[in-house]
Protein backbone atom coordinates (compact mmCIF):
# COMPACT_ATOMS: atom_id res chain seq x y z
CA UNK A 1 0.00 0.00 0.00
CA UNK A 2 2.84 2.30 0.71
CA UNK A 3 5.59 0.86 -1.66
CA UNK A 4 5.25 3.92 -3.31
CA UNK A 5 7.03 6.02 -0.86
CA UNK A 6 10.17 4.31 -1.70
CA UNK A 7 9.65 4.85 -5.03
CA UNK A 8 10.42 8.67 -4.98
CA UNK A 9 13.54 9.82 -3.60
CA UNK A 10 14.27 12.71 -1.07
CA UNK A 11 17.63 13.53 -2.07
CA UNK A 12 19.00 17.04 -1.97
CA UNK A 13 17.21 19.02 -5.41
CA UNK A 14 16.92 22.20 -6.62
CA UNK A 15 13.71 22.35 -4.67
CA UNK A 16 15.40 21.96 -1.39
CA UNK A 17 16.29 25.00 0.56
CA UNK A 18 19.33 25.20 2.23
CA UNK A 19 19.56 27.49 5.66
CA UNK A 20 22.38 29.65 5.83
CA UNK A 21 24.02 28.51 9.59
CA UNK A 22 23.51 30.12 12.04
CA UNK A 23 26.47 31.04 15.22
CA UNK A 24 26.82 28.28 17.98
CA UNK A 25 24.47 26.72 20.76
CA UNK A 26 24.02 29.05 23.69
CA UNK A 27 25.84 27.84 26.76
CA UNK A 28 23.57 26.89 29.66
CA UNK A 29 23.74 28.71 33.31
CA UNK A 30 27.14 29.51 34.71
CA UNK A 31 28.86 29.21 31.64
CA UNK A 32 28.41 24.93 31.56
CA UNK A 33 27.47 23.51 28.41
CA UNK A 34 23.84 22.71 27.51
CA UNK A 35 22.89 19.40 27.21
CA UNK A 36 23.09 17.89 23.57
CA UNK A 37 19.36 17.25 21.66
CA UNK A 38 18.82 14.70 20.01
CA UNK A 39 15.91 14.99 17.42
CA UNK A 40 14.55 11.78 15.80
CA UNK A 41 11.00 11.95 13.75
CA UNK A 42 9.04 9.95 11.97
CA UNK A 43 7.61 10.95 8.06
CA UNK A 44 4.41 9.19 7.45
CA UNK A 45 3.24 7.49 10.58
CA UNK A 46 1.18 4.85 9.07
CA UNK A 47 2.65 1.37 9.94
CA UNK A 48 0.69 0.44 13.17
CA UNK A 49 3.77 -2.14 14.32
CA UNK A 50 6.12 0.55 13.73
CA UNK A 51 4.08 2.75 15.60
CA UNK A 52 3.99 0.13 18.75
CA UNK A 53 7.79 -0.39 18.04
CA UNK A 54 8.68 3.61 17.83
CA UNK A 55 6.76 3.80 21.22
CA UNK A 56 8.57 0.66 23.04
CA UNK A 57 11.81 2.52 22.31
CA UNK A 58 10.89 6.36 23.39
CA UNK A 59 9.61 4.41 26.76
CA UNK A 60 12.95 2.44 27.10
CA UNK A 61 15.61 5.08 26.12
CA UNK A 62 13.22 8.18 27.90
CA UNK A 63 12.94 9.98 24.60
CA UNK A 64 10.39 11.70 22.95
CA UNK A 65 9.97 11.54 19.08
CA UNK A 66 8.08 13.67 16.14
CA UNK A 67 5.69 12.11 14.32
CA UNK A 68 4.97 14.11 10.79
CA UNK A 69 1.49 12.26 10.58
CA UNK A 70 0.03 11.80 6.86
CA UNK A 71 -3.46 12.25 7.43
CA UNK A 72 -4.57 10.26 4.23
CA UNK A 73 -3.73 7.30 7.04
CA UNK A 74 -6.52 7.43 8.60
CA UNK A 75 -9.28 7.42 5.93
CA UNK A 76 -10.30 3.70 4.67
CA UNK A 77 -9.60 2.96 0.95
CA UNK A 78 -13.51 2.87 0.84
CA UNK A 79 -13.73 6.64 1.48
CA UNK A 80 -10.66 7.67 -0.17
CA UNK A 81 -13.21 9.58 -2.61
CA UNK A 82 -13.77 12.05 0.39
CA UNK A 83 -9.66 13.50 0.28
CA UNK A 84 -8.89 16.02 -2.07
CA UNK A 85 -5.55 17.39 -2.53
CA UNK A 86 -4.64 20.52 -4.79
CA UNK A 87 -5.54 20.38 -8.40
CA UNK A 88 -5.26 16.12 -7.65
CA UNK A 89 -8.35 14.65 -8.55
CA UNK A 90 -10.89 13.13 -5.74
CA UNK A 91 -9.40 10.00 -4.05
CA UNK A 92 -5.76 10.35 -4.95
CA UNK A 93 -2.97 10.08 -2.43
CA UNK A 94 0.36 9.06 -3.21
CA UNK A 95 0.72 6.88 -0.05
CA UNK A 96 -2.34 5.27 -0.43
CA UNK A 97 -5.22 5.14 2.25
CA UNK A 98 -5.97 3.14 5.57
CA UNK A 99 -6.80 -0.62 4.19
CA UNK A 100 -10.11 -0.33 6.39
CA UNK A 101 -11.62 1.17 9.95
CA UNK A 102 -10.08 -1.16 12.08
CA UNK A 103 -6.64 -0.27 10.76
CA UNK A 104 -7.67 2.97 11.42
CA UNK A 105 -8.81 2.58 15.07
CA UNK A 106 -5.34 0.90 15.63
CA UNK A 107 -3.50 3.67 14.49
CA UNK A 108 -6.01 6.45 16.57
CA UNK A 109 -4.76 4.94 19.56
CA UNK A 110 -1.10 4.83 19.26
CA UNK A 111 -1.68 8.90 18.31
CA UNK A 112 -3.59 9.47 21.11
CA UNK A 113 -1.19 7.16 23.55
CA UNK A 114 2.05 8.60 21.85
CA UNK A 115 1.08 12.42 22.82
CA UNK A 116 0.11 10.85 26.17
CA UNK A 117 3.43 9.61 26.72
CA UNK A 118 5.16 13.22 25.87
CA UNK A 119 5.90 12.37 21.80
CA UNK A 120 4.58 15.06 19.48
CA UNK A 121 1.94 14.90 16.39
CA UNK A 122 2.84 16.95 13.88
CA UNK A 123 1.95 17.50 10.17
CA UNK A 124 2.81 15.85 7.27
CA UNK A 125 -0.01 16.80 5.00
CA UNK A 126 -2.42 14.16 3.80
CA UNK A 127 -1.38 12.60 0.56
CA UNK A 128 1.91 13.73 0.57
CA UNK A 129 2.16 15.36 -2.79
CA UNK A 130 4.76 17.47 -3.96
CA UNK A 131 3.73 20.68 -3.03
CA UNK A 132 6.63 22.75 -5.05
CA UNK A 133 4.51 24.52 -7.41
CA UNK A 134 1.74 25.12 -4.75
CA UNK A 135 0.60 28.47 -3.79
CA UNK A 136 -0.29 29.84 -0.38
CA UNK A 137 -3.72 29.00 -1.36
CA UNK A 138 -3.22 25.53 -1.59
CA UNK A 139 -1.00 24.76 1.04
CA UNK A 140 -3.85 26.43 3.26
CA UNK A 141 -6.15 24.53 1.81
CA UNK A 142 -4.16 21.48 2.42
CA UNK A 143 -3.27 22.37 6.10
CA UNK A 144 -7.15 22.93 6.42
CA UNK A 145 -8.31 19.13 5.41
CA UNK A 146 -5.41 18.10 7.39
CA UNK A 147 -7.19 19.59 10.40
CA UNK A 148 -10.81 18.54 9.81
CA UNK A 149 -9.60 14.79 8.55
CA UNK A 150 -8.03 14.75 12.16
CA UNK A 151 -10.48 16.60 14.02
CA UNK A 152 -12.89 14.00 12.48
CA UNK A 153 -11.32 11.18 12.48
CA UNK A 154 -13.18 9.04 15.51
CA UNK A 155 -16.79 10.18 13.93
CA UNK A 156 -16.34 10.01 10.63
CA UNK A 157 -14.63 5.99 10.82
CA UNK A 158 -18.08 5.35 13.37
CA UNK A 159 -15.80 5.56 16.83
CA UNK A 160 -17.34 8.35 17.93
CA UNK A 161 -18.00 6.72 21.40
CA UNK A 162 -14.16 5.72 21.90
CA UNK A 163 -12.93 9.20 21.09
CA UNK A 164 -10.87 10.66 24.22
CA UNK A 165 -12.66 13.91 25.71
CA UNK A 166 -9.64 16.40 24.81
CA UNK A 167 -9.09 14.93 21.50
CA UNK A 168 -10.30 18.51 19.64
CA UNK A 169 -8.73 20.41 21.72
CA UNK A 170 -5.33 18.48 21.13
CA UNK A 171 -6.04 18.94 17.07
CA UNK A 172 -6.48 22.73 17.59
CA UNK A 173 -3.76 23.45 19.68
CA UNK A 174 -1.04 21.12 19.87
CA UNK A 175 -0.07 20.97 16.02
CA UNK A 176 2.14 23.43 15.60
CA UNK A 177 4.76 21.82 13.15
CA UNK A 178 5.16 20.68 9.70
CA UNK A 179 7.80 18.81 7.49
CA UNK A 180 6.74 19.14 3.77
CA UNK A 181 6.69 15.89 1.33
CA UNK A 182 9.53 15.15 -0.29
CA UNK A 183 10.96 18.69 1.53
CA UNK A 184 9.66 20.71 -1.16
CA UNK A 185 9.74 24.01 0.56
CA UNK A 186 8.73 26.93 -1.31
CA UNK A 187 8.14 30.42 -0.45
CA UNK A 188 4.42 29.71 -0.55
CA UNK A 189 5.04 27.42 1.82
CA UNK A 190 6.57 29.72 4.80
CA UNK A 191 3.78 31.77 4.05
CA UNK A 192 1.22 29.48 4.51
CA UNK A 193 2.51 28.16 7.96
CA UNK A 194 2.76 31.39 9.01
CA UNK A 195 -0.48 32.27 8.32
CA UNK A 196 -2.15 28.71 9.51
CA UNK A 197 -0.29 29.36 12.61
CA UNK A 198 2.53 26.77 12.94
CA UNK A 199 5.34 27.50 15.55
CA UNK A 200 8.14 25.63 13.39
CA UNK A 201 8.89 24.16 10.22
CA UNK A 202 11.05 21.26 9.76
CA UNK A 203 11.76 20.91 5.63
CA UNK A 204 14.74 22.39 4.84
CA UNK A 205 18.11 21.44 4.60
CA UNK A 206 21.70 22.54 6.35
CA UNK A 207 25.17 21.64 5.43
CA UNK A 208 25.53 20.43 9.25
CA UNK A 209 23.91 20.67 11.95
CA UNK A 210 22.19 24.21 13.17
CA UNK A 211 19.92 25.91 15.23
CA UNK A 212 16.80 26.60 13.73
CA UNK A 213 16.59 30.35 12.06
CA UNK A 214 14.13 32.66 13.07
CA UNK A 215 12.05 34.71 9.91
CA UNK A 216 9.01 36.15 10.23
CA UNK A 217 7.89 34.44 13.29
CA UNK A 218 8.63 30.86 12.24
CA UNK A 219 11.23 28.71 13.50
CA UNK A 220 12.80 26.93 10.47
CA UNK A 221 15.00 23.76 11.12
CA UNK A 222 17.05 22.28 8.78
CA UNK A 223 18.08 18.22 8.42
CA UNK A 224 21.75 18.18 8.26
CA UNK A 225 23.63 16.42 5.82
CA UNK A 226 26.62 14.63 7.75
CA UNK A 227 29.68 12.14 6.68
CA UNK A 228 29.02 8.89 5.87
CA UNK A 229 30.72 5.77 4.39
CA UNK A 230 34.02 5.28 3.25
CA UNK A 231 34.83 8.38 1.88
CA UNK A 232 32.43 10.25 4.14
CA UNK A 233 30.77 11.62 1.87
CA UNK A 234 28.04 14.16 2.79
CA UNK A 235 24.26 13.15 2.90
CA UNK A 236 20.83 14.17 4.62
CA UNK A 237 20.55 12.72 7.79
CA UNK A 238 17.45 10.61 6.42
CA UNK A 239 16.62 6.97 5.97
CA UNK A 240 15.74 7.25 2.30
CA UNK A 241 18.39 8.76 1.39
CA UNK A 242 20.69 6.34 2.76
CA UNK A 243 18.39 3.60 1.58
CA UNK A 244 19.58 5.16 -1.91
CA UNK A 245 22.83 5.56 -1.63
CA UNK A 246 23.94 2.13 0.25
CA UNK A 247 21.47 0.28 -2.58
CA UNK A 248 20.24 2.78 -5.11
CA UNK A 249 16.62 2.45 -3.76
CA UNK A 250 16.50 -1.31 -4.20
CA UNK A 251 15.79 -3.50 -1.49
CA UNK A 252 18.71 -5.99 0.01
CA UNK A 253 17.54 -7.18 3.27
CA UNK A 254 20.90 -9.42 3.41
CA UNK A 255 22.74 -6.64 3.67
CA UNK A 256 20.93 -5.01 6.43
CA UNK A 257 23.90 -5.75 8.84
CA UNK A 258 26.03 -3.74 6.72
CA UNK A 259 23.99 -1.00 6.42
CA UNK A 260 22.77 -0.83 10.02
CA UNK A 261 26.35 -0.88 11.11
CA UNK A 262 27.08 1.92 8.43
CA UNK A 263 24.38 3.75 9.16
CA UNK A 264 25.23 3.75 13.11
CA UNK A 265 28.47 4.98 12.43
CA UNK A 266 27.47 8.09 10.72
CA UNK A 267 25.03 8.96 13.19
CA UNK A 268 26.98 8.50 16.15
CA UNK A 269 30.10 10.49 14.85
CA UNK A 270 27.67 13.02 14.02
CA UNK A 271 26.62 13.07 17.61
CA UNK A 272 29.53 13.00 18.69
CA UNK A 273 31.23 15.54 16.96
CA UNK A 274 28.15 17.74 18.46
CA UNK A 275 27.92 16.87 21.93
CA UNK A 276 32.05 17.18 21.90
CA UNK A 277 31.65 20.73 20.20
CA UNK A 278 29.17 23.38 20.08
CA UNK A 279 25.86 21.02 21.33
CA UNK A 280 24.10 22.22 18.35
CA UNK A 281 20.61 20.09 18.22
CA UNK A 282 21.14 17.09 15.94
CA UNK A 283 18.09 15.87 13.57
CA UNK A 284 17.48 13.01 12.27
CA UNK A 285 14.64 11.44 9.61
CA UNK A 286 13.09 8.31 9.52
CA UNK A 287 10.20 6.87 7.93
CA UNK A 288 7.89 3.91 8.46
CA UNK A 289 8.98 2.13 6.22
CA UNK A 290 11.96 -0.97 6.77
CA UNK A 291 14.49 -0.34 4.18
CA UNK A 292 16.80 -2.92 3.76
CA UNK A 293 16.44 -5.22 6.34
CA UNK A 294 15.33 -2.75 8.80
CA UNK A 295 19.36 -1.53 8.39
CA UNK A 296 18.40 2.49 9.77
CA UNK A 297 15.67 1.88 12.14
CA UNK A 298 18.27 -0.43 14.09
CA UNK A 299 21.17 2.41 13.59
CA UNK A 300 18.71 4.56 14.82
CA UNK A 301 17.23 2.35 17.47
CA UNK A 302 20.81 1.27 18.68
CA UNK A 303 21.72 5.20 18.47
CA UNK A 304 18.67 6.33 20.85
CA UNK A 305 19.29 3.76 23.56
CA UNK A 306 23.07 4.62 23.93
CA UNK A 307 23.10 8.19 24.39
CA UNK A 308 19.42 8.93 25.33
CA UNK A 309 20.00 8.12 28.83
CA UNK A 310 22.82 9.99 29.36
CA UNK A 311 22.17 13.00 32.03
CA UNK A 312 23.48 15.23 29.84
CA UNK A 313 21.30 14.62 26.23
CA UNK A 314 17.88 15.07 26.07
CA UNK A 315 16.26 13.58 23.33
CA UNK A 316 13.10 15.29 22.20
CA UNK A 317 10.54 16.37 20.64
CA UNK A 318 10.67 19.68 18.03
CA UNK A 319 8.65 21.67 20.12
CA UNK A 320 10.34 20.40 23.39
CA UNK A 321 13.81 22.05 21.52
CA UNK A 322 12.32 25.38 20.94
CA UNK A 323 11.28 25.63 24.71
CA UNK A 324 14.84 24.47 25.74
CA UNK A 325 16.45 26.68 23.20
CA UNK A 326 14.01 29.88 24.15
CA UNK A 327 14.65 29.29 27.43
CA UNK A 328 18.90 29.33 26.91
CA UNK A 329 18.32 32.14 24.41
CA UNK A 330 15.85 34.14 25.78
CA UNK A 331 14.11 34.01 22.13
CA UNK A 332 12.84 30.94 20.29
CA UNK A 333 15.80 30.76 17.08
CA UNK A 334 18.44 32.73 16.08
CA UNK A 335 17.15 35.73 13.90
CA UNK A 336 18.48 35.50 10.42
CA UNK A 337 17.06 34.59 6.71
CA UNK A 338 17.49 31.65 4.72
C-alpha cells in the first residue's frame, strides 16, 4: 500500500532550501554547556507495528519523538473519494489510504497514547504530494483538510463513542509543526505556515547541523547532511536517502547488517562531533517504512538507547527544543534569513 514512498527519492534538489548557519548553541547557566538534543522523527506514521515499536523505544531510552502524521492514514480505501488534494483529482494520495476502519482505530490509539506519553503529532499533509509549485492557497487549503480529517477522524470511521474527551482540543492546539513531502519548501510554503499558525517548520536542509533560524515568526529547522561511508561523503541525515545511496533504492535485506552498522556509524560520529563541540541540536529522519532489512531503524534504534540516557542529552521532541532553546536564548531561534 505504501511501496510507493520508496519509489520517490528525497535527495537534496533544486527544490530543497538550504539554511544559511547560524552562530553556535548558547551555553547553559554559569557558563556549563547545555545538554546535547537529540531529534529523531518519523515521516508518514502509518505502519501500526512501527508505531507500537517507535513507542517501546521512546519508553525504554526516555525519549520523545516527532511524528509528521500523513493524514490520508486514517481514511479507509472505501472513502478515499472524500480526500482532495490541490488540483489532484478526488481520491488520490500518493501513499495510499488506511486498508479499512479497524486499521484505522489501531492507528487512533497509538496517536492518542504517543502524545500521552510526551511524543509530538505533527503535520505531514495528507497525501503527501509534492507541493513545489503550490501556492499559499493551496498549502492552506491542504493544512485545512489536514485539520478537519483529524479533528474527524473518531466520527467520521463510526468511533465516535471511543474518542478521548480532549481529542479537539489536542487537534487545535497542539499541532504546531510541519515537514513538507519530499521537503519541497517553497516560499508559498513559509507563508502558509505562518499564516495557519505553525510555531516551526522542519523541511529544509543545512550543510551540518544548526539551530533553527528565526524569519518572520517561524522557526525553520534544517536536516543536516553529515559524513558517511568510506569516503564520508556528505548526505541528509534521512533513511531514504541512505536507503539510496547504500542500494540505489533497491531493497537488500541481506545486507541489512552492513547497512545498520554503516548507518550507526554516521550517526553516532555526528553526535559526537556535536555533543564534543558546540551542542548544536542534531536531527534526524526516519520513515515507516523498513528499508533494507530494517538496516536504519536499528542504527537509529541502537543510536537512541546509547546516548538517550545519558544525564546530559535530552532527546526530544521539536517543540520540546524550541522551549529548551528559548529558554537558553531568551528568544525561540536565532534571527536571520534563509
Amino acid at each position: 500500500m505504501f511501496r510507493s514512498l520508496i519509489a520517490v527519492s528525497l535527495a537534496l534538489s533544486a527544490s530543497t532550501a538550504v539554511a544559511r548557519e547560524p552562530g553556535p548553541a548558547a551555553e547553559g547557566a554559569g557558563g556549563a554547556k547545555p545538554k546535547q538534543l537529540l531529534l529523531v522523527s518519523f515521516d508518514g506514521a502509518h505502519d501500526n507495528r512501527l508505531w507500537a515499536r517507535s513507542r517501546n523505544i521512546a519508553k525504554r531510552a526516555d525519549a520523545h519523538f516527532t511524528y509528521f502524521l500523513s493524514c490520508a492514514t486514517l481514511i479507509p480505501r472505501a472513502r478515499a473519494a472524500d480526500y482532495k488534494a490541490p488540483g489532484i483529482k478526488a481520491g488520490r494520495s500518493n501513499i495510499g489510504f488506511a486498508s479499512d476502519v479497524e486499521e484505522v482505530s489501531v492507528r487512533l490509539d497509538h496517536i492518542w497514547k504517543a502524545r500521552s506519553e510526551g511524543n509530538e503529532i505533527a503535520s505531514h499533509t495528507c497525501g503527501h504530494f509534492d507541493g513545489k509549485d503550490w501556492t499559499k492557497a493551496q498549502w492552506l487549503n491542504e493544512f485545512e483538510t489536514f485539520d478537519q480529517v483529524l479533528l474527524n477522524a473518531w466520527k467520521d470511521n463510526g468511533l465516535a463513542d471511543r474518542e478521548p474527551k480532549d481529542w479537539a482540543d489536542f487537534v487545535k492546539n497542539d499541532i504546531t509543526g510541519f515537514r513538507a513531502p519530499y521537503l519541497s519548501a517553497p516560499d508559498s510554503l513559509f507563508q502558509a505556515e505562518r499564516e495557519h499558525g505553525f510555531r516551526y517548520d522542519a523541511s529544509v536542509v543545512t550543510h551540518d547541523p544548526a539551530l533553527p533560524v528565526k524569519k518572520t515568526g517561524l522557526a525553520r529547522f534544517g536536516l543536516p547532511l553529515i559524513p558517511e561511508g568510506p569516503r564520508e561523503r556528505r548526505i541528509i541525515a534521512m533513511d531514504y536517502n541512505l536507503f539510496i545511496r547504500h542500494s540505489a533504492g533497491i531493497d537488500h535485506p541481506s545486507k541489512g547488517d552492513e547497512f545498520a552498522e554503516r548507518s550507526y556509524k554516521a550517526f553516532r560520529q555526528a553526535f559526537e562531533t556535536q555533543y564534543n563541540g558546540d551542542r548544536i541540536p542534531l536531527q534526524i529522519g526516519v520513515h515507516f517504512v523498513t528499508m533494507n532489512g530494517g538496516a536504519y531503524w536499528a542504527a537509529m534504534e541502537r543510536l537512541v538507547a546509547e546516548v538517550c540516557p545519558r544525564p546530559d542529552v535530552a532527546c526530544v521532541t521539536y517543540s520540546e527544543a524550541l522551549d529548551m532553546l528559548e529558554s537558553r536564548d531568551g528568544s525561540t531561534a536565532t534571527p536571520g534569513a534563509m
